[in-house]
PDB file of N, CA and C in Angstrom:
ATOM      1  N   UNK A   1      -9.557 -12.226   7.387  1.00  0.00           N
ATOM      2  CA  UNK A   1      -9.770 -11.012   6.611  1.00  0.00           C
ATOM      3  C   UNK A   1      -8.957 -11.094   5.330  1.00  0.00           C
ATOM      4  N   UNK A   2      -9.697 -10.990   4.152  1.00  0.00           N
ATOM      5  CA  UNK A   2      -9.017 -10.796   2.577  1.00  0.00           C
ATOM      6  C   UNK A   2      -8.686  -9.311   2.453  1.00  0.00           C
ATOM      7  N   UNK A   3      -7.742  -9.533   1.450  1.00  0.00           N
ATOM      8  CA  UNK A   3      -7.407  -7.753   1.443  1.00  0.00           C
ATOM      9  C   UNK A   3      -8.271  -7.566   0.189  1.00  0.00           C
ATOM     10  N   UNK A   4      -8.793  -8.374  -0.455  1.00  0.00           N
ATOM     11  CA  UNK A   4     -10.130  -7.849  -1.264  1.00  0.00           C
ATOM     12  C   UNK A   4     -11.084  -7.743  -0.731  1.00  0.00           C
ATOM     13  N   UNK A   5     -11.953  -8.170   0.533  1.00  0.00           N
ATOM     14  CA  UNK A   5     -13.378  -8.444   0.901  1.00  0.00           C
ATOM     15  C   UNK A   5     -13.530  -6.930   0.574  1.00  0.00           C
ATOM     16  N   UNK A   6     -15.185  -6.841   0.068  1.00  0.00           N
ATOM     17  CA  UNK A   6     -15.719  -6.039   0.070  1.00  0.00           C
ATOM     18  C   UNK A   6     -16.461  -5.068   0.804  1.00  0.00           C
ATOM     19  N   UNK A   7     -16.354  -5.948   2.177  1.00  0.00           N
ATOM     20  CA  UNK A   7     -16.706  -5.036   3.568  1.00  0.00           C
ATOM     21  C   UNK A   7     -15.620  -4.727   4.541  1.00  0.00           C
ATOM     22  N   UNK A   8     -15.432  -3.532   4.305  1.00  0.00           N
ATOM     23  CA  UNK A   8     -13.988  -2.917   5.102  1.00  0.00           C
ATOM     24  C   UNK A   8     -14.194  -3.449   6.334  1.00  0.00           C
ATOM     25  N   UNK A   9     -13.091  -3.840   7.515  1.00  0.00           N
ATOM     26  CA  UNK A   9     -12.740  -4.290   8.099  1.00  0.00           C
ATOM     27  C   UNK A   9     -12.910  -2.940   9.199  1.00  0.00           C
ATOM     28  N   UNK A  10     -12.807  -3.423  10.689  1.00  0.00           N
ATOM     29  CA  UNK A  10     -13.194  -2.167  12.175  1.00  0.00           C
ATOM     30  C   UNK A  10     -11.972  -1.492  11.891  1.00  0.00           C
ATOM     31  N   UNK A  11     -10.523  -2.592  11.877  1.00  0.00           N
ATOM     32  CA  UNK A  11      -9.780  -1.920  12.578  1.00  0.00           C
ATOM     33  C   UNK A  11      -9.533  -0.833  11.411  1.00  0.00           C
ATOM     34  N   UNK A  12      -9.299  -0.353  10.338  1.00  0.00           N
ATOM     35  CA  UNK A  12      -8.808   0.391   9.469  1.00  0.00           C
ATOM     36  C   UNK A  12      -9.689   1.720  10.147  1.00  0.00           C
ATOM     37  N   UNK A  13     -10.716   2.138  10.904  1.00  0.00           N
ATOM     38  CA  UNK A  13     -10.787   3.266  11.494  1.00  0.00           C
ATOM     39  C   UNK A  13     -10.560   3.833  12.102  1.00  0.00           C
ATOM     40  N   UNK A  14      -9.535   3.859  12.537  1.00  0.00           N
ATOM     41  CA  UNK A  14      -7.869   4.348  13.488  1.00  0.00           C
ATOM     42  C   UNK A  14      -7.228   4.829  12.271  1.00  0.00           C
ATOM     43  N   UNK A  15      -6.887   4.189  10.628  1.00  0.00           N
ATOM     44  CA  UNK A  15      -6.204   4.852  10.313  1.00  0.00           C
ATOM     45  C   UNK A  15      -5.704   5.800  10.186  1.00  0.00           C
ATOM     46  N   UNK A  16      -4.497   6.216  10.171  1.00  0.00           N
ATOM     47  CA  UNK A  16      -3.526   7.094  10.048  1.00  0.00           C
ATOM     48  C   UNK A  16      -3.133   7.832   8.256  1.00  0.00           C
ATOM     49  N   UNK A  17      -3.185   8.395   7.469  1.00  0.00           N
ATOM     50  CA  UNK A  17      -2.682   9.209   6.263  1.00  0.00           C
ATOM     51  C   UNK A  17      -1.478   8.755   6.392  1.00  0.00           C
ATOM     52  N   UNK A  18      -0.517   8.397   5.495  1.00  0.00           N
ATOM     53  CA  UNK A  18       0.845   7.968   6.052  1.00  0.00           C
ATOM     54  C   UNK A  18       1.140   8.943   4.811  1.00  0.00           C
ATOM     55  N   UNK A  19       2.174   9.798   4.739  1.00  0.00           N
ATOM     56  CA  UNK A  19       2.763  10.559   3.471  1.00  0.00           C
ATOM     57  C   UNK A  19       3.462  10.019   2.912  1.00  0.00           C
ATOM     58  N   UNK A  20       4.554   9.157   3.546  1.00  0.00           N
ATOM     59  CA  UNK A  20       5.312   8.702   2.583  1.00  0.00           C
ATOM     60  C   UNK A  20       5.092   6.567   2.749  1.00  0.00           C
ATOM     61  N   UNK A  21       5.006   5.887   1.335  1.00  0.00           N
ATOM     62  CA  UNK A  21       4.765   4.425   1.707  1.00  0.00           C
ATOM     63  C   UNK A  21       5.353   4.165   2.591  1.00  0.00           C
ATOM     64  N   UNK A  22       5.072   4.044   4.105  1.00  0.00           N
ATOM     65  CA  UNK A  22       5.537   3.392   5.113  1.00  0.00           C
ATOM     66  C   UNK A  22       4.689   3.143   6.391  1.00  0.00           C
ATOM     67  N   UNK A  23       5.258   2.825   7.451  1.00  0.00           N
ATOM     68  CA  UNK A  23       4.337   2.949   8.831  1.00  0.00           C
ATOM     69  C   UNK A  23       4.777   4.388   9.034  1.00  0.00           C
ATOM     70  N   UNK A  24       4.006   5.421   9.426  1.00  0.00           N
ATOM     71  CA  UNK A  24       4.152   6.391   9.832  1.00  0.00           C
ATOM     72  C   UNK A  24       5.191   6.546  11.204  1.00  0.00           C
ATOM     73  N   UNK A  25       4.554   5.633  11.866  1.00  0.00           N
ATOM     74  CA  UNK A  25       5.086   4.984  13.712  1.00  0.00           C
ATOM     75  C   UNK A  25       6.528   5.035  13.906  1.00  0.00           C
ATOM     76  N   UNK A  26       6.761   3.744  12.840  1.00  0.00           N
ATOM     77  CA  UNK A  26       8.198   2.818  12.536  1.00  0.00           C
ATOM     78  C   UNK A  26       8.849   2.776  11.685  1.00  0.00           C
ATOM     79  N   UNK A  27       8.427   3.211  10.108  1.00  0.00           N
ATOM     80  CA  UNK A  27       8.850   3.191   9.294  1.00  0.00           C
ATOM     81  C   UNK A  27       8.749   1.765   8.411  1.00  0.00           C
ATOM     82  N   UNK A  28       8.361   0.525   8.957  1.00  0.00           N
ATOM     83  CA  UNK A  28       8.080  -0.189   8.564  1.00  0.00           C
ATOM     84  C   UNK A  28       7.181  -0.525   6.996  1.00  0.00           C
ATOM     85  N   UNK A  29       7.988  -1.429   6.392  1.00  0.00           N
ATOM     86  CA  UNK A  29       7.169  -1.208   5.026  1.00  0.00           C
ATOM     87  C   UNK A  29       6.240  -1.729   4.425  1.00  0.00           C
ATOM     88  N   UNK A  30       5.538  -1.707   3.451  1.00  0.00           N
ATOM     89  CA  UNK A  30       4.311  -2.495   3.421  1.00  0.00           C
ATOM     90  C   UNK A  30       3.957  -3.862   3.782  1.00  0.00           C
ATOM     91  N   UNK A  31       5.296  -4.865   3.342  1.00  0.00           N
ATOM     92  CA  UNK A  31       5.099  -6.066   3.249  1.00  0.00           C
ATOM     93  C   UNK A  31       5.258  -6.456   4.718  1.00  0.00           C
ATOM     94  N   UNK A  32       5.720  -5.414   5.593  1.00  0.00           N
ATOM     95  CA  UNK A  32       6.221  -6.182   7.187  1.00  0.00           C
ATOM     96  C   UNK A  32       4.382  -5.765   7.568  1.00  0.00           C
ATOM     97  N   UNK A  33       3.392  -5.815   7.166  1.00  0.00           N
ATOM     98  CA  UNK A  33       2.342  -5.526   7.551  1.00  0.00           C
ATOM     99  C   UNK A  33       1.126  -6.674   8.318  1.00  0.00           C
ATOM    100  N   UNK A  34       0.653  -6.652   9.071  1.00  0.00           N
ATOM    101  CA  UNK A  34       0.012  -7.892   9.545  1.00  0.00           C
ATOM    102  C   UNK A  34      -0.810  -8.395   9.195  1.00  0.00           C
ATOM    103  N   UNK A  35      -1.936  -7.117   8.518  1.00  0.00           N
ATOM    104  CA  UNK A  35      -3.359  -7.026   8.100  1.00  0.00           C
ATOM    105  C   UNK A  35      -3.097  -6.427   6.865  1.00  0.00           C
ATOM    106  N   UNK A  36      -3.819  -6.469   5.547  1.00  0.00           N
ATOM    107  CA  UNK A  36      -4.180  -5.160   4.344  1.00  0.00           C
ATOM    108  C   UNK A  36      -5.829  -5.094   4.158  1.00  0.00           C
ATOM    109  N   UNK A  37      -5.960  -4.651   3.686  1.00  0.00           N
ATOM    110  CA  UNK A  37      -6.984  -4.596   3.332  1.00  0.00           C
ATOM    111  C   UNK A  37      -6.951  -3.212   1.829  1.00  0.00           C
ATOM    112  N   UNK A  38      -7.794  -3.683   0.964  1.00  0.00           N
ATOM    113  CA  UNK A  38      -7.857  -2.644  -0.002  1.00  0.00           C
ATOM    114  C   UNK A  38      -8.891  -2.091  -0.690  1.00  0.00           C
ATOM    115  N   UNK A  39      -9.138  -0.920  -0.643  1.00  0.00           N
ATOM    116  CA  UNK A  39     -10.667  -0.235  -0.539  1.00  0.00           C
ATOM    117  C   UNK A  39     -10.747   0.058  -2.156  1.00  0.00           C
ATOM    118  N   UNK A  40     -11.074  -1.223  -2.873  1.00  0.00           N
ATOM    119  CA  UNK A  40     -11.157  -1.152  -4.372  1.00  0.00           C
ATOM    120  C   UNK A  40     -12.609  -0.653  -4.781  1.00  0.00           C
ATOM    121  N   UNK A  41     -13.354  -0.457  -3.940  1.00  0.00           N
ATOM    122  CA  UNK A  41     -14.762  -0.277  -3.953  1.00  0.00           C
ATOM    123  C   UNK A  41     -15.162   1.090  -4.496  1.00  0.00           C
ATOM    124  N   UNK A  42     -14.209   2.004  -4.000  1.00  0.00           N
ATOM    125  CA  UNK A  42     -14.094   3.272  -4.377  1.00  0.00           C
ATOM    126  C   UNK A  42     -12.812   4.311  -5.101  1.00  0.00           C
ATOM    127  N   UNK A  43     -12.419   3.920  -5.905  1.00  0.00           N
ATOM    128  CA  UNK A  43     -11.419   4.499  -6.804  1.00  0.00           C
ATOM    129  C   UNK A  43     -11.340   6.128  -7.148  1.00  0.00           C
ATOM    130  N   UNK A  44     -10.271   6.464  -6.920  1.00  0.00           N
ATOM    131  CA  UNK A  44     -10.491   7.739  -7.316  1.00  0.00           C
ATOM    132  C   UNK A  44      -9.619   7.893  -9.035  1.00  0.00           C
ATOM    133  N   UNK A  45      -9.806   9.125  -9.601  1.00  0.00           N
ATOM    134  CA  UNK A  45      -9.385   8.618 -10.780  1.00  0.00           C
ATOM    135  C   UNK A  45      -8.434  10.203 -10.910  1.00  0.00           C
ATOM    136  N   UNK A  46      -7.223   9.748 -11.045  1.00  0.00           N
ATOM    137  CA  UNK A  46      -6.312  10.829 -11.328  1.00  0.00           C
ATOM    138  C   UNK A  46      -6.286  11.492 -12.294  1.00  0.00           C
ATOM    139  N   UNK A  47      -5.142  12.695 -12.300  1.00  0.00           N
ATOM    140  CA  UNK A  47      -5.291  13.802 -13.298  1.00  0.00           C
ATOM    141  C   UNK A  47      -4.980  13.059 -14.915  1.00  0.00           C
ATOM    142  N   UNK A  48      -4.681  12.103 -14.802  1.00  0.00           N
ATOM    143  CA  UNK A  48      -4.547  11.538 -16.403  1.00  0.00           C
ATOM    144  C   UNK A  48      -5.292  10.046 -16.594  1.00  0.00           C
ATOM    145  N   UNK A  49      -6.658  10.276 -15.556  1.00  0.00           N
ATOM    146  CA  UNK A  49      -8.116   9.478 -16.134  1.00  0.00           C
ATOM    147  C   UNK A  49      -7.065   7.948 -15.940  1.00  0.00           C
ATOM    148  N   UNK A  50      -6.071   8.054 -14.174  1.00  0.00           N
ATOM    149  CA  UNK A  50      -5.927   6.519 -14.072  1.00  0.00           C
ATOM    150  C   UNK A  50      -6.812   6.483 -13.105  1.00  0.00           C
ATOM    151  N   UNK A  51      -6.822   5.225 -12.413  1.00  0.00           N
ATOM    152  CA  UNK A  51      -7.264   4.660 -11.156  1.00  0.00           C
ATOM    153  C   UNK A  51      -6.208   4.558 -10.259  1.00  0.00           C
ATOM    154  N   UNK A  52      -7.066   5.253  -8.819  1.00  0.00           N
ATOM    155  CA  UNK A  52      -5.831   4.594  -7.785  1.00  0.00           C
ATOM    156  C   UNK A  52      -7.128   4.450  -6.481  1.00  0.00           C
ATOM    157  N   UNK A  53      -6.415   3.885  -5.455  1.00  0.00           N
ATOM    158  CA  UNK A  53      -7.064   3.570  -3.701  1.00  0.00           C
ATOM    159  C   UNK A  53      -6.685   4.051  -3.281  1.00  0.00           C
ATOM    160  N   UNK A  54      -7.019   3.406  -1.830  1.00  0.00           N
ATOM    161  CA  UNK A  54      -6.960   3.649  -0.527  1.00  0.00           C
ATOM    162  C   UNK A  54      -6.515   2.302  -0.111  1.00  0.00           C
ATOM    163  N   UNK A  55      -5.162   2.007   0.623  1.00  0.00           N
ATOM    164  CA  UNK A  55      -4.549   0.479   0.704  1.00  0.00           C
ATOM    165  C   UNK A  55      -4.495   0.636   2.231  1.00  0.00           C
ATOM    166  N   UNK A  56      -5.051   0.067   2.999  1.00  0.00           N
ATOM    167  CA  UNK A  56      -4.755   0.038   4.284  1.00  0.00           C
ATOM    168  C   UNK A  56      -4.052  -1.055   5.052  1.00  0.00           C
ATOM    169  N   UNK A  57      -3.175  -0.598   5.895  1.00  0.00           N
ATOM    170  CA  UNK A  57      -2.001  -1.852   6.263  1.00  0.00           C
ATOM    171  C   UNK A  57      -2.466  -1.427   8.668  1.00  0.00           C
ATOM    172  N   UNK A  58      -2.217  -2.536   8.643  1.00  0.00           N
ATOM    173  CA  UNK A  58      -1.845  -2.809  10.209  1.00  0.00           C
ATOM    174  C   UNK A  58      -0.723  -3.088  10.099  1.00  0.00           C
ATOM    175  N   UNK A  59       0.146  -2.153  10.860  1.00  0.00           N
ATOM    176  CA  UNK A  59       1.377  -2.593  11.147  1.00  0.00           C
ATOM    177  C   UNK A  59       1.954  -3.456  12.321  1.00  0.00           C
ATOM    178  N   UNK A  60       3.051  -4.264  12.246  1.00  0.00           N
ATOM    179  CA  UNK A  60       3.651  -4.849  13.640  1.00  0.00           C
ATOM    180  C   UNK A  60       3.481  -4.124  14.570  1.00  0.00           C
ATOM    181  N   UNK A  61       3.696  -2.561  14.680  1.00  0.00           N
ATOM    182  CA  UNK A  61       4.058  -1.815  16.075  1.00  0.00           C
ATOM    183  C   UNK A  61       2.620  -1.297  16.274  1.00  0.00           C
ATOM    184  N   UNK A  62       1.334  -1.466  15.847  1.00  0.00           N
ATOM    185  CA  UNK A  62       0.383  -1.847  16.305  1.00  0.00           C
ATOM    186  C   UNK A  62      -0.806  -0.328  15.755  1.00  0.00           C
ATOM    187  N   UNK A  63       0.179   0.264  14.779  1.00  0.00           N
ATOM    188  CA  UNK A  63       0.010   1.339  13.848  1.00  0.00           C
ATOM    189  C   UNK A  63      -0.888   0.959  12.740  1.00  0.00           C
ATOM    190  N   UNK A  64      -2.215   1.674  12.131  1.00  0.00           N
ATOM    191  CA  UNK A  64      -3.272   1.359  11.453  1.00  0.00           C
ATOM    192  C   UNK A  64      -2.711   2.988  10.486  1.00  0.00           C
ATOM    193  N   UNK A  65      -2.281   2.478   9.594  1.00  0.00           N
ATOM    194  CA  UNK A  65      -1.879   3.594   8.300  1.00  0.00           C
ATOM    195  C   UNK A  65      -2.142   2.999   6.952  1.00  0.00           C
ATOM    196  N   UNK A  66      -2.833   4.296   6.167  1.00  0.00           N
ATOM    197  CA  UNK A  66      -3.323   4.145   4.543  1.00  0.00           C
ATOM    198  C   UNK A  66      -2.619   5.054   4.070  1.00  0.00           C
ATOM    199  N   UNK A  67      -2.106   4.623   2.366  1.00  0.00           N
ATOM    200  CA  UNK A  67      -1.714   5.422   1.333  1.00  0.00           C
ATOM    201  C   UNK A  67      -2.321   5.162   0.301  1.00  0.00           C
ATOM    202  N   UNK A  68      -2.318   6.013  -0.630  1.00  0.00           N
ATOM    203  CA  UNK A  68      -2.852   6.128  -2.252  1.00  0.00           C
ATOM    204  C   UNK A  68      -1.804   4.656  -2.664  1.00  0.00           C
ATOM    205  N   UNK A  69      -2.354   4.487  -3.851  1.00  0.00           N
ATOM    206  CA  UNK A  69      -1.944   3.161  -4.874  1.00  0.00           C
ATOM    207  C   UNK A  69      -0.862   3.279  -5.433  1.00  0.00           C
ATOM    208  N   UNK A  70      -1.179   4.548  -5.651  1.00  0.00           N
ATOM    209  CA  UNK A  70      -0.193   5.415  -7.079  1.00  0.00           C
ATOM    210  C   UNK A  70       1.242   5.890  -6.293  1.00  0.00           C
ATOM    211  N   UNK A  71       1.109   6.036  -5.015  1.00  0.00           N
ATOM    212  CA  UNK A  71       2.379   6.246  -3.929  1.00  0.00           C
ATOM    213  C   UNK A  71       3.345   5.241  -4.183  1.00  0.00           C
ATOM    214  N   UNK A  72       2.579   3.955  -3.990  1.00  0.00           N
ATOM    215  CA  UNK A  72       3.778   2.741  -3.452  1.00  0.00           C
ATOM    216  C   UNK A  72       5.097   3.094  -4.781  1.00  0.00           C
ATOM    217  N   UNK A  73       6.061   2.568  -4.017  1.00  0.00           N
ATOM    218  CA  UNK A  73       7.414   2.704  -4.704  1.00  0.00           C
ATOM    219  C   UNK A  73       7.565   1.118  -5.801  1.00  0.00           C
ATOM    220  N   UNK A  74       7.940   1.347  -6.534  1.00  0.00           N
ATOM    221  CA  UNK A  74       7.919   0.457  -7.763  1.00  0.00           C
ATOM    222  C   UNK A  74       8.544  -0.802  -6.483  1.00  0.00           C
ATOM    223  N   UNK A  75       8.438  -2.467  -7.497  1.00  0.00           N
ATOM    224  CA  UNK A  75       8.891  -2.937  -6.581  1.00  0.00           C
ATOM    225  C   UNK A  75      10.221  -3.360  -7.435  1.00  0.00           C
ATOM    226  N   UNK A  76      10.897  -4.053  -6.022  1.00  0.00           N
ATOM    227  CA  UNK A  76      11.818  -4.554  -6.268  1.00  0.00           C
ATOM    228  C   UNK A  76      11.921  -6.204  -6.842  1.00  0.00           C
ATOM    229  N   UNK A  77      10.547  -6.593  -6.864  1.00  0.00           N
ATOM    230  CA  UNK A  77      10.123  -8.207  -7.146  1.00  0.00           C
ATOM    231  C   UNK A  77      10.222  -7.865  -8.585  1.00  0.00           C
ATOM    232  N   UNK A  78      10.283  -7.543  -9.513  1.00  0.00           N
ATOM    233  CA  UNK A  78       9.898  -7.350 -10.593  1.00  0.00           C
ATOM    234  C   UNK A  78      11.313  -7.575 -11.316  1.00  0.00           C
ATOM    235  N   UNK A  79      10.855  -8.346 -12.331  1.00  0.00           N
ATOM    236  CA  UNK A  79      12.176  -8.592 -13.242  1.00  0.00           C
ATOM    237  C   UNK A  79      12.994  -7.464 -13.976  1.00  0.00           C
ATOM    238  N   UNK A  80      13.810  -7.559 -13.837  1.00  0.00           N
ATOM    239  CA  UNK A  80      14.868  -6.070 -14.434  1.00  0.00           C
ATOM    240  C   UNK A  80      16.195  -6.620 -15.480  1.00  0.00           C
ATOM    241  N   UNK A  81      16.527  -5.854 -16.650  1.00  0.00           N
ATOM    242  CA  UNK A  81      17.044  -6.025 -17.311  1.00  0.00           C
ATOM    243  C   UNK A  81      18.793  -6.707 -16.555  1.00  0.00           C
ATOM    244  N   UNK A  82      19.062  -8.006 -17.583  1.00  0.00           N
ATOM    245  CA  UNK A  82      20.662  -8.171 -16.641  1.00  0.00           C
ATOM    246  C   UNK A  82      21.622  -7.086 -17.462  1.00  0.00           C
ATOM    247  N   UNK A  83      22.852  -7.072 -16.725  1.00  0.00           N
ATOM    248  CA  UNK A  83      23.868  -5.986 -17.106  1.00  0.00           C
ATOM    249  C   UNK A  83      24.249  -6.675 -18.698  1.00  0.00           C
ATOM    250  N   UNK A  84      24.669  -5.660 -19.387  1.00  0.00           N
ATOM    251  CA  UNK A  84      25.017  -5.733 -20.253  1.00  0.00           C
ATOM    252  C   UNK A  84      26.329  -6.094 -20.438  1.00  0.00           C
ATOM    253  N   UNK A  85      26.901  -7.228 -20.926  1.00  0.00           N
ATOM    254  CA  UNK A  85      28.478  -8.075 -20.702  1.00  0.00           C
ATOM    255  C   UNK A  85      29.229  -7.143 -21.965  1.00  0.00           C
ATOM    256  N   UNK A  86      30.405  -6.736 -21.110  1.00  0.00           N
ATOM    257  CA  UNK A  86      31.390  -6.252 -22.370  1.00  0.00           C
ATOM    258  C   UNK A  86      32.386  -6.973 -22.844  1.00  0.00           C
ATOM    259  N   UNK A  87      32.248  -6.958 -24.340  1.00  0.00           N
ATOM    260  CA  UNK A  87      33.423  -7.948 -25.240  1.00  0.00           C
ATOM    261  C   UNK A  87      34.425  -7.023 -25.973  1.00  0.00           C
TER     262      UNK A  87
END
């Protein structure tokens, strides 16, 4: 299973609404996930004309939970300014 294919996958119909980016279950976070899958097929388009999904994750503890796009928490992979050295 791709987390792009264009034909949603069985198990994501158990999902769960998760409120906040996590496993609802465990707390577990996106990347500890087994399965994704991402429902790019249908976009909804927010109050300032962006795009966001529907990201669906299988979790380890055997938990099937989706959140919006626009939820996930910035990451931490992402390059960030180094400290500024004082002279």
């Amino acid at each position: 299973m791709e987390a792009f294919d264009s034909v949603p996958p069985k198990w994501i119909e158990s999902a769960t609404h998760a409120r906040e980016f996590c496993c609802p279950n465990c707390r577990a976070s996106s990347r500890e996930a087994q399965q994704v899958w991402l429902n790019r097929r249908s976009p909804v388009m927010t109050e300032d004309y962006r795009r966001k999904w529907q990201e669906f994750y299988q979790c380890q503890c055997g938990c099937v939970w989706w959140a919006w796009s626009n939820d996930r928490p910035p990451s931490d992979l992402l390059k960030r300014e180094p400290p500024a050295i004082d002279e």
